[in-house]
N, C-alpha and C. Protein backbone atom coordinates (compact mmCIF):
# COMPACT_ATOMS: atom_id res chain seq x y z
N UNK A 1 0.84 -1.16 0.00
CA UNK A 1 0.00 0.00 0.00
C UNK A 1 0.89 1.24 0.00
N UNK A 2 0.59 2.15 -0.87
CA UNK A 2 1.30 3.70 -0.83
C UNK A 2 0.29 4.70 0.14
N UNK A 3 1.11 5.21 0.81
CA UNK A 3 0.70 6.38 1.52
C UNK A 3 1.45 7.78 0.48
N UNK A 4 0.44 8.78 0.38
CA UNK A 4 0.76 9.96 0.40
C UNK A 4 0.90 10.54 1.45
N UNK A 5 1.83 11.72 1.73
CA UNK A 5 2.09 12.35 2.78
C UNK A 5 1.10 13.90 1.94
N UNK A 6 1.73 14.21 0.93
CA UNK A 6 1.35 15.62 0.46
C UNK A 6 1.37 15.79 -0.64
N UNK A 7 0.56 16.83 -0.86
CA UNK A 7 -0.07 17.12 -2.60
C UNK A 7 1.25 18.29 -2.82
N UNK A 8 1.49 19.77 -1.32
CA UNK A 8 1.73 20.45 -2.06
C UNK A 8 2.79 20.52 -0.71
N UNK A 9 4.39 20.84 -1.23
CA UNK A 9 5.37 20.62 -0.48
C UNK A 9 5.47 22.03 0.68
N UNK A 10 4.34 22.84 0.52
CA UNK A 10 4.27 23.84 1.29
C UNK A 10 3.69 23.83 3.06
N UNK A 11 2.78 22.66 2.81
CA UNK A 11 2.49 21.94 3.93
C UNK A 11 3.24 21.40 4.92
N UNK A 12 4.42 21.03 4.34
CA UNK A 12 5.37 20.44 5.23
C UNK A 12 6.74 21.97 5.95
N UNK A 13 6.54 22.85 5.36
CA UNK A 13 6.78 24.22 5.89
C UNK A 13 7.01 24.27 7.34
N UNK A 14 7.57 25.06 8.23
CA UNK A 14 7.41 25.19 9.43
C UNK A 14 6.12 26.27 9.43
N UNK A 15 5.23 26.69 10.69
CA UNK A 15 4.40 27.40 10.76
C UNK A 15 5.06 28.50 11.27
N UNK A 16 4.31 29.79 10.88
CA UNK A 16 4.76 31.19 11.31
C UNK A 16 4.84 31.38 12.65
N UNK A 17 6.15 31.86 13.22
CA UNK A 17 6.32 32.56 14.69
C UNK A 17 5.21 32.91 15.64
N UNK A 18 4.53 32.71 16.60
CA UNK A 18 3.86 32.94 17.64
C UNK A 18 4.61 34.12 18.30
N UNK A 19 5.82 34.83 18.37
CA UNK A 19 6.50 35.18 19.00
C UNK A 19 6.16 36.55 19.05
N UNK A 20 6.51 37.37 19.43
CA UNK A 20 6.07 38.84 19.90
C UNK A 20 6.97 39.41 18.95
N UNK A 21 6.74 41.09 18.40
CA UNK A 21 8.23 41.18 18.04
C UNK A 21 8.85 41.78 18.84
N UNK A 22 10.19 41.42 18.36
CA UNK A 22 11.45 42.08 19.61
C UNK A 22 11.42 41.04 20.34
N UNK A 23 11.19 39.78 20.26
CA UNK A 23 11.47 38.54 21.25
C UNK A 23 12.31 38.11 20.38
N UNK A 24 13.74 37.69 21.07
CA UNK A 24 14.68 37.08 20.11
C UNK A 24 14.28 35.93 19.42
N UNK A 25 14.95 35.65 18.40
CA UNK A 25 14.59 34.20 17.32
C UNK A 25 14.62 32.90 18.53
N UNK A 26 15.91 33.21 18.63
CA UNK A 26 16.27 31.64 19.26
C UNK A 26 16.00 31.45 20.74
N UNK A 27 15.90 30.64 21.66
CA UNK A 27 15.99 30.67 22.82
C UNK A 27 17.01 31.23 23.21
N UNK A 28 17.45 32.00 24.72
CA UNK A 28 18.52 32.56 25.06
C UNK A 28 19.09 31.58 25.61
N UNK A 29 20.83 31.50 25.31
CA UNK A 29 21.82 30.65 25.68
C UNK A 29 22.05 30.92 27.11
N UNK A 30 22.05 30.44 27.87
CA UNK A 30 22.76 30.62 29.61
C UNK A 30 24.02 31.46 29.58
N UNK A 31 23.68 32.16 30.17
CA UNK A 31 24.50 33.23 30.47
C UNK A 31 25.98 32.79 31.61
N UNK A 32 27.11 32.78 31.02
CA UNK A 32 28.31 32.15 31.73
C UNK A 32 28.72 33.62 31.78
N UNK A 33 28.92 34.12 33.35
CA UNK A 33 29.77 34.94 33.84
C UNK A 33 31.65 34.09 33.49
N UNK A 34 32.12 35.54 32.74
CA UNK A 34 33.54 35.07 32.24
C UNK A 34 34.52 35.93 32.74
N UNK A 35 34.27 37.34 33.23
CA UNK A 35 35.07 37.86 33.76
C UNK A 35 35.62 37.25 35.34
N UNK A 36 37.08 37.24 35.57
CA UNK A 36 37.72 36.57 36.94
C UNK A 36 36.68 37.24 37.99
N UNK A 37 36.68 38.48 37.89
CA UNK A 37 36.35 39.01 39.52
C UNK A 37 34.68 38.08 39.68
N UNK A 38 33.84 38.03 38.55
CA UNK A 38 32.45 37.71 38.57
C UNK A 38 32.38 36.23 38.83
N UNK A 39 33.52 35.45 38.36
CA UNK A 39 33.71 33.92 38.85
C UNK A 39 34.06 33.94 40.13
N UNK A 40 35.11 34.83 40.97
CA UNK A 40 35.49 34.54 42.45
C UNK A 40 34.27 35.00 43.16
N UNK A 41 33.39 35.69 42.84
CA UNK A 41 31.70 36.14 43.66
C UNK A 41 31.37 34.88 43.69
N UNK A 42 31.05 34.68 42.65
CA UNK A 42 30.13 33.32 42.51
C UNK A 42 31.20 31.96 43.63
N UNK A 43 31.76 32.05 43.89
CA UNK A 43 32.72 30.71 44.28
C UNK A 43 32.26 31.19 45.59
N UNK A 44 32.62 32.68 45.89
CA UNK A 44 32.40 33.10 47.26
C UNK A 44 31.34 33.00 47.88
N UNK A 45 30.17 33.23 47.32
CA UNK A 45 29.01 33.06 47.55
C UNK A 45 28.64 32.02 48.00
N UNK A 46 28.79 31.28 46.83
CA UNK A 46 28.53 29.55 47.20
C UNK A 46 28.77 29.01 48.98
N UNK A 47 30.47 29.47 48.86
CA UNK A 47 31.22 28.97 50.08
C UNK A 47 30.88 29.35 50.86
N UNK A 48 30.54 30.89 51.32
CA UNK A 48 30.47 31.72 52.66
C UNK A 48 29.14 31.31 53.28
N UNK A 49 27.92 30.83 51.58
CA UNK A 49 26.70 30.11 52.12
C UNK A 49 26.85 29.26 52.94
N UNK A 50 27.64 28.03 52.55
CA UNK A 50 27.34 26.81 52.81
C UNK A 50 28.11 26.49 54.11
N UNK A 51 29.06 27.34 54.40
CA UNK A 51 29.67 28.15 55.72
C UNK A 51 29.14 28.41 56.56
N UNK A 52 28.38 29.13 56.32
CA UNK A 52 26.73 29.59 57.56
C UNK A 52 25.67 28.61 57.50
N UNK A 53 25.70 27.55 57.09
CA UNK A 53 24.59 26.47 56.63
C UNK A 53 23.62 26.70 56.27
N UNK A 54 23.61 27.89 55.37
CA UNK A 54 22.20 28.63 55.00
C UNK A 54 22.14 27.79 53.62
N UNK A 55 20.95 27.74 53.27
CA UNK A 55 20.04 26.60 52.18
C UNK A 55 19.95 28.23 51.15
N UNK A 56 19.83 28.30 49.61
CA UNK A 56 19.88 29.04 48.96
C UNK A 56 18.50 29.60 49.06
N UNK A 57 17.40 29.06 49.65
CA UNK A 57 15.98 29.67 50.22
C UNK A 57 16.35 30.46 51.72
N UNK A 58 17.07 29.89 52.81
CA UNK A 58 17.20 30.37 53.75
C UNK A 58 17.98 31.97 52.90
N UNK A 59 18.79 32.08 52.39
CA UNK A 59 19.59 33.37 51.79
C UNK A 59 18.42 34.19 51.08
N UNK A 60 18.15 33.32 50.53
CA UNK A 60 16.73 34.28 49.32
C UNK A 60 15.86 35.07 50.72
N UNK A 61 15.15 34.07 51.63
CA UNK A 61 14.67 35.09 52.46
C UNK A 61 15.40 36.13 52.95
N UNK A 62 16.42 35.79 53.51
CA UNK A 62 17.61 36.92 54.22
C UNK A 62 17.63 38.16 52.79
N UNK A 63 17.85 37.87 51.97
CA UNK A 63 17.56 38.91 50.98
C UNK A 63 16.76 39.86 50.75
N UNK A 64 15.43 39.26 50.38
CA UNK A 64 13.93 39.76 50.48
C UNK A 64 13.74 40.66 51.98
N UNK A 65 14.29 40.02 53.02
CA UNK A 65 13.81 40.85 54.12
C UNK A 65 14.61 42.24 54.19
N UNK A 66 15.71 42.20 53.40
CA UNK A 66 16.75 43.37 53.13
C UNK A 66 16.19 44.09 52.26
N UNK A 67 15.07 43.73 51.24
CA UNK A 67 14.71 44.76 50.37
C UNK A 67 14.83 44.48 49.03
N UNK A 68 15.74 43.09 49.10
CA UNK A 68 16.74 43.11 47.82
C UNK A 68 16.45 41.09 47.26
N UNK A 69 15.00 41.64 46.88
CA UNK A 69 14.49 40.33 46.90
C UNK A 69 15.66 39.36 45.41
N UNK A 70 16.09 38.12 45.68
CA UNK A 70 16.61 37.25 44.58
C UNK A 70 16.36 35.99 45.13
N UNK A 71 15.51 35.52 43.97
CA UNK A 71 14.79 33.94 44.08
C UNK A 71 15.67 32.79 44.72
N UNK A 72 15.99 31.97 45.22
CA UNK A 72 16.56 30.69 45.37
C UNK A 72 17.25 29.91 44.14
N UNK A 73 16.57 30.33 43.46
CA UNK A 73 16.67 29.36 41.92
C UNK A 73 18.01 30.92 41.61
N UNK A 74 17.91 32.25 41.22
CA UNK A 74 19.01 32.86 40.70
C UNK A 74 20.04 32.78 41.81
N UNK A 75 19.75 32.39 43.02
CA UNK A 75 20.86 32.15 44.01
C UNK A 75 21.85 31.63 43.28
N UNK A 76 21.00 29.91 42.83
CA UNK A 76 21.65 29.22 42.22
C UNK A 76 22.62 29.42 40.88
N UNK A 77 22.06 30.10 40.12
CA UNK A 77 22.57 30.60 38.65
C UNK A 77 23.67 31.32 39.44
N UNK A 78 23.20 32.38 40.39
CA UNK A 78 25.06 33.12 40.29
C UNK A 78 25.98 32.10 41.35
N UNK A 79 25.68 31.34 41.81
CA UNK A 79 26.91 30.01 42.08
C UNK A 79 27.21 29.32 41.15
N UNK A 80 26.52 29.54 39.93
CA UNK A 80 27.42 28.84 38.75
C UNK A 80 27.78 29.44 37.97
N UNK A 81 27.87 30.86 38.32
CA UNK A 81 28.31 31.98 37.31
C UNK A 81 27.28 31.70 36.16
N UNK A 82 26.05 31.47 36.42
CA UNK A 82 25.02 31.96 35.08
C UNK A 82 23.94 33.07 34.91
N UNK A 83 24.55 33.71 36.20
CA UNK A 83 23.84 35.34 36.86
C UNK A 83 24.96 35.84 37.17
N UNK A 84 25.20 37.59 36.68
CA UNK A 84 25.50 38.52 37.22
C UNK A 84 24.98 38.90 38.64
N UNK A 85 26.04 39.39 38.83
CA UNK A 85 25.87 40.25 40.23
C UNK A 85 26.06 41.94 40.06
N UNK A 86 25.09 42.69 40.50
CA UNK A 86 25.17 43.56 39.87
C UNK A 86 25.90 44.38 41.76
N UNK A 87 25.64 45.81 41.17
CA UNK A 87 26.47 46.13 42.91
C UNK A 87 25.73 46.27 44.01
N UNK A 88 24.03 46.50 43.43
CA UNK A 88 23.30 46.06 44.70
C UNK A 88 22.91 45.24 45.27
N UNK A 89 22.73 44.09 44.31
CA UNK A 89 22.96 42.38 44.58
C UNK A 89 24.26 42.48 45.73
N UNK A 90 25.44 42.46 45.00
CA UNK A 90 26.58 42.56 45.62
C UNK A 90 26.88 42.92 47.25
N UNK A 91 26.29 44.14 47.46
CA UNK A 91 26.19 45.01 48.93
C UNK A 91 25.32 44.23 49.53
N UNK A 92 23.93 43.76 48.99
CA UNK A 92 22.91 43.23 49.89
C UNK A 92 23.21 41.37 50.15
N UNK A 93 24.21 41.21 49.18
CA UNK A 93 24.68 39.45 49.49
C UNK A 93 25.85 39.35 50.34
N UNK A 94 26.54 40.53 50.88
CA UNK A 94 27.43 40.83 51.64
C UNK A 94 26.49 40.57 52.91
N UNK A 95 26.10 41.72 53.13
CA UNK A 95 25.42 41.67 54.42
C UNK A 95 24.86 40.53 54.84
N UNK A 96 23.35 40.02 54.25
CA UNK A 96 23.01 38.68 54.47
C UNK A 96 23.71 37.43 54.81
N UNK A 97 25.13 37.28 53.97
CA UNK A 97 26.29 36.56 54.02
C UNK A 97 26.73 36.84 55.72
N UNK A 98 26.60 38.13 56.35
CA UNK A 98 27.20 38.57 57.06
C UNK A 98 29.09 39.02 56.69
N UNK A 99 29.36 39.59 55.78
CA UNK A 99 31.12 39.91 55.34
C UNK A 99 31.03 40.65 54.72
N UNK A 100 32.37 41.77 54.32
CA UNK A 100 32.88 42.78 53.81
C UNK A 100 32.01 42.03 52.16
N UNK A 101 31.56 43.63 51.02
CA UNK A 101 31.79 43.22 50.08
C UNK A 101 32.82 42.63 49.76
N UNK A 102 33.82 43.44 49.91
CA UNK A 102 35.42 42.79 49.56
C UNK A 102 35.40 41.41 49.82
N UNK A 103 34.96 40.60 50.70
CA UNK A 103 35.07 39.15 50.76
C UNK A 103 34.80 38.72 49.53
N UNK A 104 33.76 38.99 49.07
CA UNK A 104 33.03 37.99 47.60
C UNK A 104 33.82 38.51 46.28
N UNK A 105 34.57 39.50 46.45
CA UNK A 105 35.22 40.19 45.37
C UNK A 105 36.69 39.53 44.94
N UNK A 106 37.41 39.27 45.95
CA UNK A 106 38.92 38.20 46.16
C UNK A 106 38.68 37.13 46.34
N UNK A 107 39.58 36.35 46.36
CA UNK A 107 39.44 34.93 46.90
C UNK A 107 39.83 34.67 48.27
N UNK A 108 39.71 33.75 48.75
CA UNK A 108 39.82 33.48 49.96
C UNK A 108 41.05 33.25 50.89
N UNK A 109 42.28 32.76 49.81
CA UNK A 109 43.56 32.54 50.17
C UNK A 109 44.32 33.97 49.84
N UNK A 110 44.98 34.80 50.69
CA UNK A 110 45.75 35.72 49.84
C UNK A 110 47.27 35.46 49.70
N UNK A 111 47.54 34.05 50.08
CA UNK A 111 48.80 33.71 49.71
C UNK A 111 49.04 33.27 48.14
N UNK A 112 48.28 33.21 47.29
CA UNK A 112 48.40 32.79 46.27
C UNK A 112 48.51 34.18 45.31
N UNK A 113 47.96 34.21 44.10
CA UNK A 113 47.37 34.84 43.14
C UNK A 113 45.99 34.88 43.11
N UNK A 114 45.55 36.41 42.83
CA UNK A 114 44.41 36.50 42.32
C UNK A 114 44.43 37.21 41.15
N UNK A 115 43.33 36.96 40.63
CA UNK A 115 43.34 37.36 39.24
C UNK A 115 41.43 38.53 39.50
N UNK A 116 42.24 39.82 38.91
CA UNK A 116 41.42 41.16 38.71
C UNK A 116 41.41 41.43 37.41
N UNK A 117 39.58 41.67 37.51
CA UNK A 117 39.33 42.03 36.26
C UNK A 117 39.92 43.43 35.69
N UNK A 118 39.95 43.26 34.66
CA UNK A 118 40.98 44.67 34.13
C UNK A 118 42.17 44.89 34.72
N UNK A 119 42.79 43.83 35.43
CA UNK A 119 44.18 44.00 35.63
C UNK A 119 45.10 43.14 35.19
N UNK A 120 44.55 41.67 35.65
CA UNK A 120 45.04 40.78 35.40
C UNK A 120 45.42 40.14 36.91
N UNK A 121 46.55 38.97 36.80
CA UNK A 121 47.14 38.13 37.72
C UNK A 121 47.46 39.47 38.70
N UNK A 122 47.56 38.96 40.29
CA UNK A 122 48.42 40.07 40.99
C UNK A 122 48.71 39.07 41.79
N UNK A 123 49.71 39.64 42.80
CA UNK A 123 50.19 38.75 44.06
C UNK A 123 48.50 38.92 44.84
N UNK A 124 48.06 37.95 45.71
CA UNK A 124 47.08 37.85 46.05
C UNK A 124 46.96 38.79 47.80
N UNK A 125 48.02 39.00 48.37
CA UNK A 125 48.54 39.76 49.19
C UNK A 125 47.98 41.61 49.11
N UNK A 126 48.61 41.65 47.94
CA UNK A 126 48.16 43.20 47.39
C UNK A 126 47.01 43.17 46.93
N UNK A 127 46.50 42.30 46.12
CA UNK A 127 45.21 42.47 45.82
C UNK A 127 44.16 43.25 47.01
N UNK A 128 44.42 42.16 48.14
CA UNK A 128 43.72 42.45 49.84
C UNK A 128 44.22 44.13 50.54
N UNK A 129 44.88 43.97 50.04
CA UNK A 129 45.73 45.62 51.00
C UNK A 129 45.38 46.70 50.15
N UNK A 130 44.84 46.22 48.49
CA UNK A 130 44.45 47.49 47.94
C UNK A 130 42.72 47.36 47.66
N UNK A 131 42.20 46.50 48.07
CA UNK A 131 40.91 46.57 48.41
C UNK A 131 40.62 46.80 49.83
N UNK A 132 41.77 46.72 50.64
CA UNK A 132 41.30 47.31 51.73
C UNK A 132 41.76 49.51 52.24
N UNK A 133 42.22 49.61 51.32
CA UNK A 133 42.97 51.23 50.76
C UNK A 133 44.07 51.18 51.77
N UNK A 134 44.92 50.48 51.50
CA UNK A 134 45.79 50.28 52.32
C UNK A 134 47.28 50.51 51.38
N UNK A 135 47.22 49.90 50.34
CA UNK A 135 48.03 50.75 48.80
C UNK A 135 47.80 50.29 47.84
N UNK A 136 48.31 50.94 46.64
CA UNK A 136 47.88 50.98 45.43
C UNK A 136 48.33 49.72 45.08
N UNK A 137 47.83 48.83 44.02
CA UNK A 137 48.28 47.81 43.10
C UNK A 137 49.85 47.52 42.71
N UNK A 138 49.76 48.62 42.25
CA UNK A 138 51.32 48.80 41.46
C UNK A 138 51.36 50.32 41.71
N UNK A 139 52.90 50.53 41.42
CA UNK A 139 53.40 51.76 41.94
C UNK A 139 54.29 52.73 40.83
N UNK A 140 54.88 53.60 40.26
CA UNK A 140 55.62 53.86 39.50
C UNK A 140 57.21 53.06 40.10
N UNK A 141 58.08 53.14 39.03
CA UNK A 141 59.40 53.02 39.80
C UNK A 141 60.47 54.10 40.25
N UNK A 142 60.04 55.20 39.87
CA UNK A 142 60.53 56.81 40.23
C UNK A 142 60.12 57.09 41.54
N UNK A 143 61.08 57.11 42.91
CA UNK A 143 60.49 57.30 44.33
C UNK A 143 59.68 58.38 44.32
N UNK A 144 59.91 59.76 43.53
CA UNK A 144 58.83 61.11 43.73
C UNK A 144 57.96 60.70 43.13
N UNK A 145 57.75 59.76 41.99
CA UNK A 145 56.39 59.47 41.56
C UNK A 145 55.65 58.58 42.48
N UNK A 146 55.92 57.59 43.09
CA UNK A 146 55.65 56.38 43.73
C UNK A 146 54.94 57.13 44.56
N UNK A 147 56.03 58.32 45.39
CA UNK A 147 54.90 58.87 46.42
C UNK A 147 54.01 59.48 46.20
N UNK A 148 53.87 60.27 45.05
CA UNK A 148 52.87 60.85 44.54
C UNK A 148 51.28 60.25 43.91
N UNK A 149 52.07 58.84 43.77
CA UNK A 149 50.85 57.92 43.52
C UNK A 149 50.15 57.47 44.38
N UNK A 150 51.25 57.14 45.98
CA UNK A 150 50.76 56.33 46.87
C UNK A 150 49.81 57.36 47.60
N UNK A 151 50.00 58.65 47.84
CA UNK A 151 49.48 59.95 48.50
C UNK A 151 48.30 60.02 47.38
N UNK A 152 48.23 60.24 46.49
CA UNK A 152 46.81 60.14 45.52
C UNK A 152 46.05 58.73 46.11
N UNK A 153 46.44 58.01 45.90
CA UNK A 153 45.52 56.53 45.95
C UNK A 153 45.25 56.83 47.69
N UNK A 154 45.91 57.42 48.24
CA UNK A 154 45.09 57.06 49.74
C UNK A 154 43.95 58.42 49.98
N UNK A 155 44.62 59.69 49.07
CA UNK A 155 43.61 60.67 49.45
C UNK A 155 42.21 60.52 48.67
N UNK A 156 42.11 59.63 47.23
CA UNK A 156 40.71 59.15 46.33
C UNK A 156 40.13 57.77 47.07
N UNK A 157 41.03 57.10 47.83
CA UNK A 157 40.42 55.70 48.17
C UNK A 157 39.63 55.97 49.41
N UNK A 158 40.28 56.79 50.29
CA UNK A 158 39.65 56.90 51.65
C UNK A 158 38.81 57.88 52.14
N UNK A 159 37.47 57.57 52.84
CA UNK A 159 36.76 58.64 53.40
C UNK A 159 37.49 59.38 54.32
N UNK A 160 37.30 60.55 54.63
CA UNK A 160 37.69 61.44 55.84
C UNK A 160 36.43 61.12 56.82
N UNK A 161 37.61 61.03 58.10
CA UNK A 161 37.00 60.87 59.35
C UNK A 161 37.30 59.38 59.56
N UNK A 162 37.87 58.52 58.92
CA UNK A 162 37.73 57.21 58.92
C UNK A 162 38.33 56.44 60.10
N UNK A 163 39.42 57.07 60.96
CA UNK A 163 40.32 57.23 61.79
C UNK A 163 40.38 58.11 62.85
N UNK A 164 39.77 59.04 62.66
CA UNK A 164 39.33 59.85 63.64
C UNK A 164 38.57 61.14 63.60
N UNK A 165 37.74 61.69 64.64
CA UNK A 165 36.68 62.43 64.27
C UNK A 165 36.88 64.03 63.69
N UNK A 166 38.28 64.16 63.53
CA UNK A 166 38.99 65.44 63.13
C UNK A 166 39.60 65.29 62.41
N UNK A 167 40.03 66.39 61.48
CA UNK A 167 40.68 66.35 60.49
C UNK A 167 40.66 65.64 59.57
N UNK A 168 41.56 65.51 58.12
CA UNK A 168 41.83 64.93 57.40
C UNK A 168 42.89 64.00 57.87
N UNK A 169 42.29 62.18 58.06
CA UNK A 169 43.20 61.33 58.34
C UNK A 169 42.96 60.59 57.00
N UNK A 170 43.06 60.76 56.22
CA UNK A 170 43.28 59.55 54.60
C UNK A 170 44.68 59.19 54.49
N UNK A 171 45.87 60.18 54.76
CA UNK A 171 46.74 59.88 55.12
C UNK A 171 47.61 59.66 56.11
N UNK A 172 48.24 57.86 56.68
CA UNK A 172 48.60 57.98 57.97
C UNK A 172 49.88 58.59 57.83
N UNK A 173 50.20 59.30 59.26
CA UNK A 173 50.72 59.69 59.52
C UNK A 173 51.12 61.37 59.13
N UNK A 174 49.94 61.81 58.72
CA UNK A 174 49.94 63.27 58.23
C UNK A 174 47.92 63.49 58.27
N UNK A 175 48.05 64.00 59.73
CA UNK A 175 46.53 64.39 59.75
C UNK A 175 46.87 66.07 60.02
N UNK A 176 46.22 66.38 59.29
CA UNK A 176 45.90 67.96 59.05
C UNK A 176 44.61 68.34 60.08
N UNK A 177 44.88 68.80 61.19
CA UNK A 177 43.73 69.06 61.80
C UNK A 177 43.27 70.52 61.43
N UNK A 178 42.13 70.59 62.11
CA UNK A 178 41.31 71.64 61.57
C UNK A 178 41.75 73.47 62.49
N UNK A 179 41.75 74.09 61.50
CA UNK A 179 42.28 75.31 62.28
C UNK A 179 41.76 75.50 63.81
N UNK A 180 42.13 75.65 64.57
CA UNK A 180 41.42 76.59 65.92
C UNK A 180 41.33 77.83 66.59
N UNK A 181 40.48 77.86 67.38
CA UNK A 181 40.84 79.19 68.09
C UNK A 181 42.05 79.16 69.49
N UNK A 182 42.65 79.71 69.74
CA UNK A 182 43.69 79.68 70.96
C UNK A 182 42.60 79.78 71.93
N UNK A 183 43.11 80.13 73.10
CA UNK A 183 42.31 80.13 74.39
C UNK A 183 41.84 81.47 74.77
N UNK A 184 42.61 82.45 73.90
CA UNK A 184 42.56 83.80 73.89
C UNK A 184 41.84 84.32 73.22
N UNK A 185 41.18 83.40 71.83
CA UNK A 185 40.59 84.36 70.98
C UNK A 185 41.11 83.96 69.48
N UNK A 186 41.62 85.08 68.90
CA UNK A 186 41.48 84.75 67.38
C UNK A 186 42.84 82.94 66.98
N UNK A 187 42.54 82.92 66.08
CA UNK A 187 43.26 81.64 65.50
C UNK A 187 44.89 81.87 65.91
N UNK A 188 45.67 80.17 66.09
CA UNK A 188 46.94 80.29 66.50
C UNK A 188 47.49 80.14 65.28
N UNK A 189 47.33 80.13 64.32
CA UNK A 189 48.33 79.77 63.27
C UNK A 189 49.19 80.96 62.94
């Protein structure tokens, strides 16, 4: 016995898009965070969770009650680097975490290497001391420049007051206190 399938080869066609327009063609591919700093979040995250024995629902609530609602399920995606972390994600997964942003930003060992985005490899040591504004990355090799860099990077990195409730302390060991009056009256300077 012959079966026909079709008279007219147009039938066998795919049918026209259901799709909205401006909805992409294809399904969207999973999103792989590729930059270093966005892979050591995600590692950090994971760890500092499972550290506190918090369940990726126990965190999602801790989230939500912060304001900064993220599902259980994207918990999951940014422990596999298939979610961004954006910087309010970031600040509010700190806290919940209970740790410095800076924790989720480095890795955990600073005896090794870490690797910064837009920098590259660094000793993993400095990485920590210049996320904590403690000094710059790298330095010139000219001593008047070096200092001039290291005195910039501490007066842009650091709030005033950070050290104490007077003056300009951004730089240790050179706090500029604030003019006064003598005991007599007009200013001692």
């Amino acid at each position: 016995m012959t079966v026909k399938v079709a008279d007219d080869v147009r039938l066998l066609e795919p049918l026209p898009s259901r799709k909205l327009p401006g909805m992409p063609p294809e399904p969207r591919q999973k999103t792989q965070v590729s930059d270093p700093t966005g892979r050591t979040v995600a590692t950090n995250v994971r760890r500092i969770r499972e550290v506190r024995g918090l369940s990726t629902y126990e965190l999602a609530s801790r989230l939500e009650a912060a304001g900064r609602p993220i599902a259980a399920s994207a918990i999951s995606k940014i422990e596999r680097a298939e979610r961004r972390v954006d910087v309010g994600d970031l600040m509010t997964l700190a806290h919940a975490l209970g740790v410095s942003p800076v924790t989720l930003l480095l890795p955990v060992d600073a005896r090794g290497t870490a690797e910064v985005t837009g920098v590259g490899e660094v000793d993993g040591r400095a990485a920590w001391h210049w996320a904590w504004c403690e000094s710059p990355l790298s330095l010139p090799q000219n001593e008047h420049e070096a200092e001039r860099a290291y005195t910039e990077f501490m007066l842009y990195s650091r709030p005033i007051g950070l050290f104490t409730s007077q003056g300009d302390d951004r730089i240790p060991g050179f706090v500029r206190e604030p003019r006064t009056r003598g005991a007599d009256g007009p200013s001692v300077d």
